[in-house]
C-alpha atoms as a PDB file:
ATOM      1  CA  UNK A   1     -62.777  21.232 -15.256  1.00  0.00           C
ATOM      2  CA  UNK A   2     -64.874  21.369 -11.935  1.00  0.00           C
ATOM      3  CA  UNK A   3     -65.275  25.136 -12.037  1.00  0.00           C
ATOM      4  CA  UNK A   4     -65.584  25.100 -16.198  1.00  0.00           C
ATOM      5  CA  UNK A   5     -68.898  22.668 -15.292  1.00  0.00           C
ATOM      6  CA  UNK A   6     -69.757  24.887 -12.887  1.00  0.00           C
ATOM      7  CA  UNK A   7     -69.707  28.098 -15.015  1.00  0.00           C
ATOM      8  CA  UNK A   8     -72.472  29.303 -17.415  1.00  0.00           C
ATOM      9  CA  UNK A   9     -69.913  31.629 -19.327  1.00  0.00           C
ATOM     10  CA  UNK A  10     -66.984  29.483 -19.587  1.00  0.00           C
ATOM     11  CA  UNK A  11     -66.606  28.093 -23.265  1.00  0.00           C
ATOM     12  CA  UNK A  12     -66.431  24.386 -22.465  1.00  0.00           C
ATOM     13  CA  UNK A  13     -64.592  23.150 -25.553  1.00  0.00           C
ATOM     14  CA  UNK A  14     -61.998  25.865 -24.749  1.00  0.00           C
ATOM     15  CA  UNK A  15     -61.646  24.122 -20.770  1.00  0.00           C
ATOM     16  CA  UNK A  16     -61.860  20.777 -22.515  1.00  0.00           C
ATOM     17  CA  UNK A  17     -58.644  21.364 -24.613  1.00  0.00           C
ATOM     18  CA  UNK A  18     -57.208  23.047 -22.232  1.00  0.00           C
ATOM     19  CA  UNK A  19     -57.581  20.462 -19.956  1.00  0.00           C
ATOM     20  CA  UNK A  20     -55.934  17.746 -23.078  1.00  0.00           C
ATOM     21  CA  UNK A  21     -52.855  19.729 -23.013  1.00  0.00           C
ATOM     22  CA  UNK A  22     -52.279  20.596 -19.171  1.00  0.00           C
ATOM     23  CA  UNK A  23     -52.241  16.645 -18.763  1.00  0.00           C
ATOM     24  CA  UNK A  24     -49.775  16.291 -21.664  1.00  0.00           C
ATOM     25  CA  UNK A  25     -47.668  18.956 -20.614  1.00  0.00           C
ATOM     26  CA  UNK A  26     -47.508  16.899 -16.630  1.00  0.00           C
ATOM     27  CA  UNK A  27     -47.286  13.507 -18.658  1.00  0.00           C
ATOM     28  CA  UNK A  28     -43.988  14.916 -20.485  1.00  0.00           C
ATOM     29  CA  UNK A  29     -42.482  16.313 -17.421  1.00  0.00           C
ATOM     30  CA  UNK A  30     -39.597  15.049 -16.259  1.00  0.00           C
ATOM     31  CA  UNK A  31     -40.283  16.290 -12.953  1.00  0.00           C
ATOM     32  CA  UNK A  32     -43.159  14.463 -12.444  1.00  0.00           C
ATOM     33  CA  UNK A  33     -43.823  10.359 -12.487  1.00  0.00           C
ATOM     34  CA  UNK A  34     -46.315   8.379 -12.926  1.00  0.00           C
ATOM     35  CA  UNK A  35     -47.635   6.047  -9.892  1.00  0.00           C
ATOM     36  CA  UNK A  36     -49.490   2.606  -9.661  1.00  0.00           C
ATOM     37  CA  UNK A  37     -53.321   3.607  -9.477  1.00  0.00           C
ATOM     38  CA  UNK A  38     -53.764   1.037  -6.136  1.00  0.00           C
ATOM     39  CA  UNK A  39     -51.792  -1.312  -4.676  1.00  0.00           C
ATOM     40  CA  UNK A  40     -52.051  -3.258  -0.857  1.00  0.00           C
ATOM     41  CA  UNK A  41     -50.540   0.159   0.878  1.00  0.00           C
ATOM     42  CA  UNK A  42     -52.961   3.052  -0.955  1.00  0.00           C
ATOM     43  CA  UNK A  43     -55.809   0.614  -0.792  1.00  0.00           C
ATOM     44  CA  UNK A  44     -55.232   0.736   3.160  1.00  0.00           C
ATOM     45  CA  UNK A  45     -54.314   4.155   3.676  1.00  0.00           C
ATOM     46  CA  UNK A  46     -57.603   4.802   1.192  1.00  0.00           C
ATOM     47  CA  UNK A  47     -60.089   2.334   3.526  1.00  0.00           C
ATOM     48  CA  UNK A  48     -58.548   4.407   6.574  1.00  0.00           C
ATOM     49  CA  UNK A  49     -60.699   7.348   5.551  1.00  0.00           C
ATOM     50  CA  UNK A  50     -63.987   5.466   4.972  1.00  0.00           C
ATOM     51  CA  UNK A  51     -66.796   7.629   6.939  1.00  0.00           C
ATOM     52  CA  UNK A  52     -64.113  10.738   6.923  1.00  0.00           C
ATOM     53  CA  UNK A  53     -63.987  10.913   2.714  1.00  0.00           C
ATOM     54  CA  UNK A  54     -67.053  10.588   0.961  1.00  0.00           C
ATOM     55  CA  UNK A  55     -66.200  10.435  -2.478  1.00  0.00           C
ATOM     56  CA  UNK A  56     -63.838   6.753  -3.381  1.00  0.00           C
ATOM     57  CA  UNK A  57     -61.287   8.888  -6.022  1.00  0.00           C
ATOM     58  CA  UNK A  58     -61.347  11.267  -3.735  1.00  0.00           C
ATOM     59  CA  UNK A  59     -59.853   8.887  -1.124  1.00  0.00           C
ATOM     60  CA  UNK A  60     -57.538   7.572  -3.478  1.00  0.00           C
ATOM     61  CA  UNK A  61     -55.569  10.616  -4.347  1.00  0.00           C
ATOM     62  CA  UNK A  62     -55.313  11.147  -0.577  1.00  0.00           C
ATOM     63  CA  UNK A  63     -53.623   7.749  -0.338  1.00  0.00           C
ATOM     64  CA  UNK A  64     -51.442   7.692  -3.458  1.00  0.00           C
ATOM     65  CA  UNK A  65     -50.320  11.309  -1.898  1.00  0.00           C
ATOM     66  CA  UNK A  66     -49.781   9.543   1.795  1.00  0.00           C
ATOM     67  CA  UNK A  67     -47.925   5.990   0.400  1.00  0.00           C
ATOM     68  CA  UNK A  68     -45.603   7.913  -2.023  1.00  0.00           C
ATOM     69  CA  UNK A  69     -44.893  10.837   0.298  1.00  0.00           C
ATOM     70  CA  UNK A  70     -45.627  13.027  -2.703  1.00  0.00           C
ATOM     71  CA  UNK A  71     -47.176  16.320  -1.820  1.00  0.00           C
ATOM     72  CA  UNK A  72     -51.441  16.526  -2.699  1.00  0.00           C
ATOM     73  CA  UNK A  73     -52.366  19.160  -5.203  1.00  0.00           C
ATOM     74  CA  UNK A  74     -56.331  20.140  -4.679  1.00  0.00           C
ATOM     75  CA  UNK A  75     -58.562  22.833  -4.330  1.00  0.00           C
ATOM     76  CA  UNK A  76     -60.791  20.510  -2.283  1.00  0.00           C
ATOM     77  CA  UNK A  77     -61.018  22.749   1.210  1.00  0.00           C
ATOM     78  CA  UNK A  78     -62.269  19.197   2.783  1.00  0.00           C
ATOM     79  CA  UNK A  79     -59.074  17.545   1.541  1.00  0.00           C
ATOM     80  CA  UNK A  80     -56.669  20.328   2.647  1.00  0.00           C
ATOM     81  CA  UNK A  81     -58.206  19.350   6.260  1.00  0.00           C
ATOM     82  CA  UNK A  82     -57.590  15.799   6.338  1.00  0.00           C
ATOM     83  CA  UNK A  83     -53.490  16.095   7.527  1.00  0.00           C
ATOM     84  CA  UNK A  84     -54.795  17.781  10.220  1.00  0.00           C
ATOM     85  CA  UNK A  85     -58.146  15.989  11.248  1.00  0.00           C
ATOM     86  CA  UNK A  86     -56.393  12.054  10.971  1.00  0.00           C
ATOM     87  CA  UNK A  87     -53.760  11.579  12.724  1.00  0.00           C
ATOM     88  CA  UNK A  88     -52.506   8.994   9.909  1.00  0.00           C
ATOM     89  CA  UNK A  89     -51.454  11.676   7.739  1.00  0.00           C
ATOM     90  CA  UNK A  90     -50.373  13.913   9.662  1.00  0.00           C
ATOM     91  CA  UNK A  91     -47.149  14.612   7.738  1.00  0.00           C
ATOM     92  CA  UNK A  92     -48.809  14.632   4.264  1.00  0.00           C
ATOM     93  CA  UNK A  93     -48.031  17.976   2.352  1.00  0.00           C
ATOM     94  CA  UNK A  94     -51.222  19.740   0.531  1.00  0.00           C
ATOM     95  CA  UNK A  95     -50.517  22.483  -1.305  1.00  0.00           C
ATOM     96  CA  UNK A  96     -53.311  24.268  -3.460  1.00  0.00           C
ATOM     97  CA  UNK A  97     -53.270  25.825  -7.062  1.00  0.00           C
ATOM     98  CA  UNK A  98     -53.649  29.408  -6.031  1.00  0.00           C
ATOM     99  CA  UNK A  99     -50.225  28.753  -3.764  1.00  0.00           C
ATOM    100  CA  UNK A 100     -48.221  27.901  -6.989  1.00  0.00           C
END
């Protein structure tokens, strides 16, 4: 949706809808589950990256990724950075779209 917004020939309703049925697709999978949005642990792995991530979501993906050892899917170059800039994820796993 980022680079639909950012687009002046993309046909937004197209993206929109789209969009609607990629997240049904990932909410049907049985691969995939659903995690708590915060809790004590993402909250503090989150607050660890005050002054080094900007944008609060943005930190909050990062930490959901980090407490449930899941692997961060993001385009975000700034993101991709983070495992290797704090040491407190260090072992997270980013991968990006354009690797899958």
């Amino acid at each position: 949706m980022k680079l639909a917004k950012k687009s002046k020939t993309t046909n937004k309703q197209l993206a929109l809808e789209r969009c609607r049925r990629g997240v049904n697709v990932i909410a049907k999978s049985e691969k995939l589950h659903k995690t708590d949005v915060t809790n004590y642990e993402i909250k503090l792995f989150a607050d660890s990256l005050l002054g080094v991530v900007s944008d609060y979501f943005d930190r909050m993906l990062i930490a959901t990724a980090k407490a449930y050892n899941a692997t961060l899917l993001t385009e975000d170059s700034k993101l991709t950075s983070i495992p290797r800039e704090h040491r407190l994820f260090s072992n997270l796993k980013v991968l990006s779209w354009s690797k899958i």
